[in-house]
Protein backbone atom coordinates (compact mmCIF):
# COMPACT_ATOMS: atom_id res chain seq x y z
CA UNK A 1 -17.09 4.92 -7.96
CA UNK A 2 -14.33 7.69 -9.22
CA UNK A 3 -11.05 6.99 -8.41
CA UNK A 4 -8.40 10.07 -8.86
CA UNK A 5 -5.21 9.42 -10.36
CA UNK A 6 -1.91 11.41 -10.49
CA UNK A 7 -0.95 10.98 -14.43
CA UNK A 8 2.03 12.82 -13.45
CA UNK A 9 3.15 10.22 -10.77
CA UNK A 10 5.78 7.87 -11.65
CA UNK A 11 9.06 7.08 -13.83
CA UNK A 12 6.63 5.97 -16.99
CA UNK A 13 4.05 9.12 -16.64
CA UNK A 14 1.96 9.69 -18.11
CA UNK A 15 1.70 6.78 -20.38
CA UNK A 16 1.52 4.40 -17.74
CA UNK A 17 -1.26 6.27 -15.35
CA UNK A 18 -3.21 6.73 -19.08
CA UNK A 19 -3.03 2.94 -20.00
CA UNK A 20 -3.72 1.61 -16.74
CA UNK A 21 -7.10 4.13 -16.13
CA UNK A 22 -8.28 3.31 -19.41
CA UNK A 23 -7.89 -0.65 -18.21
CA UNK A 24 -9.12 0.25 -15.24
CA UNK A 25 -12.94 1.51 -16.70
CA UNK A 26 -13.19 -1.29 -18.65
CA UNK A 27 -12.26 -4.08 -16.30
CA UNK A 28 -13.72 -2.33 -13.30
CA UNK A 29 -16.46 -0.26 -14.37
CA UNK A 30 -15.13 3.35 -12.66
CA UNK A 31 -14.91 6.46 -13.40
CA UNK A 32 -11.42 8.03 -13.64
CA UNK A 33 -10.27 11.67 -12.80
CA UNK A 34 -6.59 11.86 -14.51
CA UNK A 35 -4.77 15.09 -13.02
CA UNK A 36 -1.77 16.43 -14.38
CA UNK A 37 -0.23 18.52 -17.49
CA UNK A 38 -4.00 18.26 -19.82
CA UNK A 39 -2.49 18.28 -23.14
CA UNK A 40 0.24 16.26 -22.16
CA UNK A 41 -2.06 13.53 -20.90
CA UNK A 42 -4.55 14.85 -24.05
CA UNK A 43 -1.24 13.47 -26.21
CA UNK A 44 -0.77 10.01 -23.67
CA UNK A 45 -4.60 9.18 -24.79
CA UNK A 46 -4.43 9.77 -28.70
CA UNK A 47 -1.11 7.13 -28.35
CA UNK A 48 -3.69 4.89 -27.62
CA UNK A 49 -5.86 5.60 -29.85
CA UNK A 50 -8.32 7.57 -27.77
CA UNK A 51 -9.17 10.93 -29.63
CA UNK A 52 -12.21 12.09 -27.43
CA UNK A 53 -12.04 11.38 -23.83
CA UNK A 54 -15.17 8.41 -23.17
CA UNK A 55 -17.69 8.80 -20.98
CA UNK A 56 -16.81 8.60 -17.25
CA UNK A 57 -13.16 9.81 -17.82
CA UNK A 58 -12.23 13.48 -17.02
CA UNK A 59 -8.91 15.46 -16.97
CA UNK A 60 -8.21 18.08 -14.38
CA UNK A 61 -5.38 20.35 -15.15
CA UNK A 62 -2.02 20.83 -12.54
CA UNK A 63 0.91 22.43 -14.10
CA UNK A 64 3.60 21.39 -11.49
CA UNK A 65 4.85 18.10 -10.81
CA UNK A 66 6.20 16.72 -7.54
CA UNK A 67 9.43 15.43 -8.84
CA UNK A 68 11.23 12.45 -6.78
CA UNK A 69 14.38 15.02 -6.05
CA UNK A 70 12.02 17.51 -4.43
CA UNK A 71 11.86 17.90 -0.56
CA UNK A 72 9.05 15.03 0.05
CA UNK A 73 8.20 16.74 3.68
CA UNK A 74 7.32 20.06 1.62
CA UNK A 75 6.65 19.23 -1.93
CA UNK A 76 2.97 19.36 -1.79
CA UNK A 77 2.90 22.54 0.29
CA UNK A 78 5.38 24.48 -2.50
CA UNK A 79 4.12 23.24 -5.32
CA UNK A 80 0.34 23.77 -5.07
CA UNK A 81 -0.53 23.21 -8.36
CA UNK A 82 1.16 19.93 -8.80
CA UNK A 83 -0.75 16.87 -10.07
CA UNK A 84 -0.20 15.63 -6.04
CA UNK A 85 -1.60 18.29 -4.28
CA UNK A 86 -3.96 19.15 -6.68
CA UNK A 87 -5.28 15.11 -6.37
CA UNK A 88 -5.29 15.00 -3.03
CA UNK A 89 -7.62 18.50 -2.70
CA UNK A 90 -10.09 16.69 -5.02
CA UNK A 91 -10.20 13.72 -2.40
CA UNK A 92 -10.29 15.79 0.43
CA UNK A 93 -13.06 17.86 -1.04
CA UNK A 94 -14.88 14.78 -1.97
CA UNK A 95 -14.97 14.98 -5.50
CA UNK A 96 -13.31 11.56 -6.22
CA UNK A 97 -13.54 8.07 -3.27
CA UNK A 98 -9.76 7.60 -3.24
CA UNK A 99 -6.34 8.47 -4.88
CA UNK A 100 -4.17 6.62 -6.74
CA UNK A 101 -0.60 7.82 -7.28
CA UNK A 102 3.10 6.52 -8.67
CA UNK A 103 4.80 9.68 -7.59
CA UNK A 104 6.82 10.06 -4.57
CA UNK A 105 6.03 8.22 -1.31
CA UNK A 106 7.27 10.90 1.12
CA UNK A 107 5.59 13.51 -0.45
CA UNK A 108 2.62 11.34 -0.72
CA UNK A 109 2.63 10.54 2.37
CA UNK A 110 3.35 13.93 3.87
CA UNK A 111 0.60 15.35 1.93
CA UNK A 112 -2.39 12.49 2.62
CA UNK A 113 -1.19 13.35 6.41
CA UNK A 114 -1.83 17.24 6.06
CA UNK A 115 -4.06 17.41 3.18
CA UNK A 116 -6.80 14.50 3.46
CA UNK A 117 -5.88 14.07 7.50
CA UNK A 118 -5.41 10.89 9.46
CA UNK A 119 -8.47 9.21 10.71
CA UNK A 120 -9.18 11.18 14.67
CA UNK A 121 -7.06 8.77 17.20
CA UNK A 122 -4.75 7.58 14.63
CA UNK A 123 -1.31 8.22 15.64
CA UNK A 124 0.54 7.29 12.43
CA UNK A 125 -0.60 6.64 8.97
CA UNK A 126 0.62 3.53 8.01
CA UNK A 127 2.26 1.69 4.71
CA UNK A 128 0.50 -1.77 4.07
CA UNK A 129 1.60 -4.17 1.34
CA UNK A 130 0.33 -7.71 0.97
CA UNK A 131 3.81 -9.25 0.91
CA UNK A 132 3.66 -13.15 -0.72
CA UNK A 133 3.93 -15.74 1.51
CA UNK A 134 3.35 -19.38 2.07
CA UNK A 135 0.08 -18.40 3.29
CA UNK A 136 -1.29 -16.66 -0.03
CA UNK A 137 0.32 -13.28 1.44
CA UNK A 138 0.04 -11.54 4.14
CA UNK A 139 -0.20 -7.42 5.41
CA UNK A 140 2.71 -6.24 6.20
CA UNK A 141 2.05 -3.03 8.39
CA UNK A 142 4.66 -0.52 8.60
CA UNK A 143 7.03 -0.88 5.83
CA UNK A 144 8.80 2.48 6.32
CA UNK A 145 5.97 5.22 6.66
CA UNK A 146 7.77 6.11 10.42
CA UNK A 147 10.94 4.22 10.62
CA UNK A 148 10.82 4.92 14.18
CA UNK A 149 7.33 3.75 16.36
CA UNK A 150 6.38 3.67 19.71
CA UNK A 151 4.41 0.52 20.93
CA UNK A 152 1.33 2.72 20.88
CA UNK A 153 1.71 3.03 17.21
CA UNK A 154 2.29 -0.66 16.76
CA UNK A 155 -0.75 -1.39 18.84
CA UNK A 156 -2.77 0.37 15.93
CA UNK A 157 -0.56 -0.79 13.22
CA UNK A 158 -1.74 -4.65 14.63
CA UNK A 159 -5.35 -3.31 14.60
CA UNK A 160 -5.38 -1.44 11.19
CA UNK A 161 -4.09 -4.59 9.50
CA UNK A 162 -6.02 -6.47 11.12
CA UNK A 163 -9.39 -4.88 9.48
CA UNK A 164 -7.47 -4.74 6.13
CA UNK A 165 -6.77 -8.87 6.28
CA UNK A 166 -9.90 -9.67 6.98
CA UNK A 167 -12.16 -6.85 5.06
CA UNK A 168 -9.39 -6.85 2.03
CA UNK A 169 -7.83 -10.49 1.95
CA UNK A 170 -11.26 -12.47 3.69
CA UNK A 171 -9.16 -13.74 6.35
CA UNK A 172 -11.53 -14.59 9.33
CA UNK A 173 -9.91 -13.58 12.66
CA UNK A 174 -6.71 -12.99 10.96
CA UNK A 175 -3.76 -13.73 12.76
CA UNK A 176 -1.25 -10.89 14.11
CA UNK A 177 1.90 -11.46 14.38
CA UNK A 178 4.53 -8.84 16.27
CA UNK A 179 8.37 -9.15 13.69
CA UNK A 180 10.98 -10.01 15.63
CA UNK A 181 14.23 -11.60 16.32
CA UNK A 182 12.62 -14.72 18.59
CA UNK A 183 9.08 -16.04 19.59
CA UNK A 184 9.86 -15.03 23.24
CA UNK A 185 8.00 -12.29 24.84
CA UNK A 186 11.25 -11.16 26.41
CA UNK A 187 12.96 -11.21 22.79
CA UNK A 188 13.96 -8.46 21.15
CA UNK A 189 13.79 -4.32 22.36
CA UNK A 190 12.01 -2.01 24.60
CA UNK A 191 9.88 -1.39 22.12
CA UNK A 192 9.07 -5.09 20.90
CA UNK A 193 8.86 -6.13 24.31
CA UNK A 194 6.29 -3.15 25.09
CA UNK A 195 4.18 -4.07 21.90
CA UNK A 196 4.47 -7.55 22.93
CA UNK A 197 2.65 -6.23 26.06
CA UNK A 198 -0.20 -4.27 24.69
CA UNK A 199 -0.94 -6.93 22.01
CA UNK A 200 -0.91 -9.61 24.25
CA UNK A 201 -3.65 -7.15 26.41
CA UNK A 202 -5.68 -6.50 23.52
CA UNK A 203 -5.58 -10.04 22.57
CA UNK A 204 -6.70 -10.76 26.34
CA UNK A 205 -9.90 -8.17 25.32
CA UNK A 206 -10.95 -10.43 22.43
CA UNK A 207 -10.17 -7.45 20.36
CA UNK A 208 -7.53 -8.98 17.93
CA UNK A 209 -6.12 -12.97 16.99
CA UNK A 210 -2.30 -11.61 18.69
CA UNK A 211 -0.73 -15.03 18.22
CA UNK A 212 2.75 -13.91 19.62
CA UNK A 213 6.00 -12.62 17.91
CA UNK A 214 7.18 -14.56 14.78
CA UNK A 215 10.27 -14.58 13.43
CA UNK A 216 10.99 -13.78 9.61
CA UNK A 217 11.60 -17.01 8.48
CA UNK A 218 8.13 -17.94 9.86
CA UNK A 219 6.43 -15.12 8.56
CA UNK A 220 7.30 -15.72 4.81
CA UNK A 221 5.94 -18.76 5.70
CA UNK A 222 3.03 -17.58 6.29
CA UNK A 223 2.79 -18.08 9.93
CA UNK A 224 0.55 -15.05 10.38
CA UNK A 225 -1.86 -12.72 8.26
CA UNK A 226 -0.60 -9.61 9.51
CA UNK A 227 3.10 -8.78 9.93
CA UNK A 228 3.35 -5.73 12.58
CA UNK A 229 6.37 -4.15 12.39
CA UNK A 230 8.46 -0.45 13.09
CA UNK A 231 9.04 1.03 9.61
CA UNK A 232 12.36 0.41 9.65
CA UNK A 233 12.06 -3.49 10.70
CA UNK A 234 9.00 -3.71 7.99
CA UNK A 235 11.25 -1.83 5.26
CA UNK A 236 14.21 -4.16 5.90
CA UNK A 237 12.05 -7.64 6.16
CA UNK A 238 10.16 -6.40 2.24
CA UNK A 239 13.81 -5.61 1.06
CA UNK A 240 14.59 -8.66 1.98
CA UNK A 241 12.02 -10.64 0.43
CA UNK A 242 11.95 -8.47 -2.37
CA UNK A 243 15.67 -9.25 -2.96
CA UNK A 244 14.91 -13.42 -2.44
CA UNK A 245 12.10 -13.62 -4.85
CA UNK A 246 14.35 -11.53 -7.66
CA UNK A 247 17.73 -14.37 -6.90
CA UNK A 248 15.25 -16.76 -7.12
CA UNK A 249 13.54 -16.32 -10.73
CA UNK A 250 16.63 -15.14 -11.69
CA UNK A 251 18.56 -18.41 -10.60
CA UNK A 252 16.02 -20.55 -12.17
CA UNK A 253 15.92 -18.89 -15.39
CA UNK A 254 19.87 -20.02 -15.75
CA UNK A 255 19.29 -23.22 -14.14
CA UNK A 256 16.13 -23.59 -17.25
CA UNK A 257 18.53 -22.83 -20.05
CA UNK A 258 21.74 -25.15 -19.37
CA UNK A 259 20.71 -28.04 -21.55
CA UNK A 260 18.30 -29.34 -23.93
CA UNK A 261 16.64 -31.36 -20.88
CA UNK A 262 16.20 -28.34 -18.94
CA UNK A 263 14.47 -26.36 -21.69
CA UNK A 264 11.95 -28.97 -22.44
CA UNK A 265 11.44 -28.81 -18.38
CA UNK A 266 10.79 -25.61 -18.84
CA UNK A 267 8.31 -25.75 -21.56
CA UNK A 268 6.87 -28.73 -19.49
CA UNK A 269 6.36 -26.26 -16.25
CA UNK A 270 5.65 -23.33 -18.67
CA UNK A 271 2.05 -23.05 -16.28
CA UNK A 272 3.80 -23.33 -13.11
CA UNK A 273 6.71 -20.93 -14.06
CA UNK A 274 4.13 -18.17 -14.95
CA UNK A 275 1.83 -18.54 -11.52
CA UNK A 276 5.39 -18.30 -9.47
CA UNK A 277 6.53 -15.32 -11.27
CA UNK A 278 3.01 -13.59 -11.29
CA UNK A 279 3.29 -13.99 -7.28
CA UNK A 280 6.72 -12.04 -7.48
CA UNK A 281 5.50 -9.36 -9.99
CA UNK A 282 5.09 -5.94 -8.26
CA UNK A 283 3.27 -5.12 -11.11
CA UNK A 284 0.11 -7.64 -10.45
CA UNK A 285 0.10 -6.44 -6.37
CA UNK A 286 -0.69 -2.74 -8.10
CA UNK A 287 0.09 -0.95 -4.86
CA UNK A 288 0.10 -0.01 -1.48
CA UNK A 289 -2.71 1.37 0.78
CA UNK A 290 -1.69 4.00 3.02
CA UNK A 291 -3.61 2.98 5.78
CA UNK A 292 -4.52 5.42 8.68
CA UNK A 293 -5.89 8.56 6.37
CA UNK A 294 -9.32 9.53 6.85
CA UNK A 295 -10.20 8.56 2.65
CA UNK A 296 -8.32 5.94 0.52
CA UNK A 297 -5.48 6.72 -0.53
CA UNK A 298 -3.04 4.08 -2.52
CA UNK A 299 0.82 4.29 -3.20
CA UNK A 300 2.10 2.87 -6.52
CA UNK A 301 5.37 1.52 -7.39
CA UNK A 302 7.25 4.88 -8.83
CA UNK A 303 8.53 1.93 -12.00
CA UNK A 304 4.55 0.98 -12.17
CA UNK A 305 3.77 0.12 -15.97
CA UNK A 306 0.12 0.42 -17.21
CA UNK A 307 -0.79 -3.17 -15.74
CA UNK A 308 0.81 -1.96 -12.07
CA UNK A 309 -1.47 1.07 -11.92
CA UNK A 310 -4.43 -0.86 -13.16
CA UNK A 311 -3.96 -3.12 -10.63
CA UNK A 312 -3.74 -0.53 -7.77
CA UNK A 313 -6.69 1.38 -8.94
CA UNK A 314 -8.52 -2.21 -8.30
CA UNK A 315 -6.76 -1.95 -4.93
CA UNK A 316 -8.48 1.35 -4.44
CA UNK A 317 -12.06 0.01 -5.34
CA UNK A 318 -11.43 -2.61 -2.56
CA UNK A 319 -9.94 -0.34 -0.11
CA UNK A 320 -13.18 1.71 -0.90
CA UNK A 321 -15.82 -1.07 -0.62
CA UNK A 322 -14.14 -2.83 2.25
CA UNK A 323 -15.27 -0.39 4.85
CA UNK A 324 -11.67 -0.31 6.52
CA UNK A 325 -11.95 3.38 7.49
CA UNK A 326 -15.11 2.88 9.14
CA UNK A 327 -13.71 -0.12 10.85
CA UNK A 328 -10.80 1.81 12.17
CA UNK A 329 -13.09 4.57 13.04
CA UNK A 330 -15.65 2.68 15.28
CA UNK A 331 -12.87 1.27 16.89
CA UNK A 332 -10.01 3.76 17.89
CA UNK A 333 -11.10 3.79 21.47
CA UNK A 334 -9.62 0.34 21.60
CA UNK A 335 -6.60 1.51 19.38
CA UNK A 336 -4.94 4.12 22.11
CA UNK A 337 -3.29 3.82 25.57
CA UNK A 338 -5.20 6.81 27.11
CA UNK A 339 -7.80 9.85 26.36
CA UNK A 340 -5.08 12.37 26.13
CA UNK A 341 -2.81 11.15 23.69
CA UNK A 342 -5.84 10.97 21.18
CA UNK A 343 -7.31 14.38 22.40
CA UNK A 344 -3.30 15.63 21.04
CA UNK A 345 -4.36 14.09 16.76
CA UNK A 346 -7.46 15.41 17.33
CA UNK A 347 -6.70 18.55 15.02
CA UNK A 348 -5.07 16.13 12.62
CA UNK A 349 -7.78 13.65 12.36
């Protein structure tokens, strides 16, 4: 498998894209196709210690770079030789089985739309990070790729994360939860309530595990497998438990260092501490799959270190192997409210 990564991408580029390839080929066995600046990456490989590029690594050359204070909706588009676009074209064109990139999500996302195309029926492409739970984590599908949906788009958000919690996370029949403010079916707005409806139908259809709406609380924990939510709910509820998780480790790192007593407990939990912490890291989760686009494509933290894009490349493999797309594919019949409105994306598909 040869997975394409931006080297550009990212607040720690390339050094971080570099490390985490080279990981990446020996833990994983791919092939890696860094794009970018070529004798600035050239430079990012002799730091460690790699003078000739190995077998199964390549470098194709982009002189631009999308930077984070560029216009995300045309980045890509003006800047045609940046390590983005340039990426993108190779996945597009087939010469690579999915993308892995730190740089900026909107222009990311803006160019997997236009450039690699959603899959044909897909309304939306969608963000979809396993978020940790009580449950050993759960998708959480939108997080903020369209802060505004429709309940059509929700219906495929419940079905597209569906596929990836049971293909990605081996969750038989996953569960589907609809985010909102009360289990009710009569909680929350037009749009929940509309979702509500169509979930509820498709659940009726044997089509998906809809178990009902669930409430934040319940979801962290881990009430559900899949989260469905607008992007704006989904980007507020990971905010959120991004925010909890930092208080947390932070709070017990002063409560671990007031006395003697509570350093030895700390020593003492040493094994405990780390597993907790490693289920916080962003680094360890790698990335997140944009899900929707006709070929893999996977969106890195832009403060990814060479661990964090390691980790998302591995993301990428199992993206890739999973068979997700061709899930989503065979099913999108199920996935719309009429003919028309897919006969509309067909030219984007």
């Amino acid at each position: 498998m040869r997975i394409i990564v931006d080297a550009m991408g990212g607040d720690n580029a390339p050094q971080a894209p570099v490390q985490g390839a080279l990981q990446a080929m020996k833990e994983y066995g791919v092939e890696i196709i860094l794009v970018g600046r070529g004798e600035v990456i050239l430079e990012a490989l002799r730091k460690e210690g790699v003078a000739e590029l190995p077998a199964g690594l390549s470098i194709t050359h982009a002189d631009q770079v999308v930077e984070m204070c560029d216009n995300p909706a045309t980045a890509f588009k003006e800047k045609k030789d940046s390590s983005l676009t340039v990426g993108l074209n190779l996945l597009k064109n087939g010469e690579g089985d999915a993308f892995v990139s730190a740089g900026s999500t909107g222009a990311l996302l803006s160019g997997a739309t236009l450039v690699v195309k959603r899959i044909k029926g897909i309304r939306r492409a969608a963000m979809a990070p396993v978020v940790p739970t009580a449950g050993g984590g759960s998708v959480l599908i939108d997080c903020g790729a369209t802060a505004e949906g429709t309940p059509e788009f929700l219906l495929q958000f419940a079905f597209m994360g569906s596929y990836y919690a049971e293909r990605v996370l081996g969750r038989p029949e996953p569960k589907v939860g609809l985010l909102n403010i009360g289990a009710e079916p009569s909680k929350g707005t037009d749009l929940q309530r509309e979702a509500y409806r169509l979930l509820q139908k498709a659940k009726e259809e044997g089509r998906i595990n809809f178990v009902g709406n669930v409430e934040a609380r319940e979801a962290v924990q881990g009430a559900v497998d899949v989260i469905v939510a607008d992007g704006y709910s989904g980007n507020i509820f990971l905010k959120a438990v991004e925010g909890a998780g930092l208080f947390l480790t932070g709070e017990m790192k002063k409560m671990f260092k007031k006395s003697l007593k509570t350093k030895i407990a700390a020593l003492l939990m040493k094994d405990g501490l780390r597993d907790f912490k490693k289920i916080l890291d962003s680094n360890e989760v790698g990335g997140t799959a944009l899900v929707g686009i006709s070929k893999p494509v996977i969106k890195a933290h832009g403060s990814s270190n060479g661990r964090a894009i390691q980790n998302a490349i591995r993301q990428a493999v199992e993206f890739k192997r999973a068979a997700i797309i061709e899930d989503i594919t065979e099913n999108v019949e199920h996935m719309r409210l009429n003919a028309h409105s897919a006969a509309a994306d067909g030219n984007e598909g």
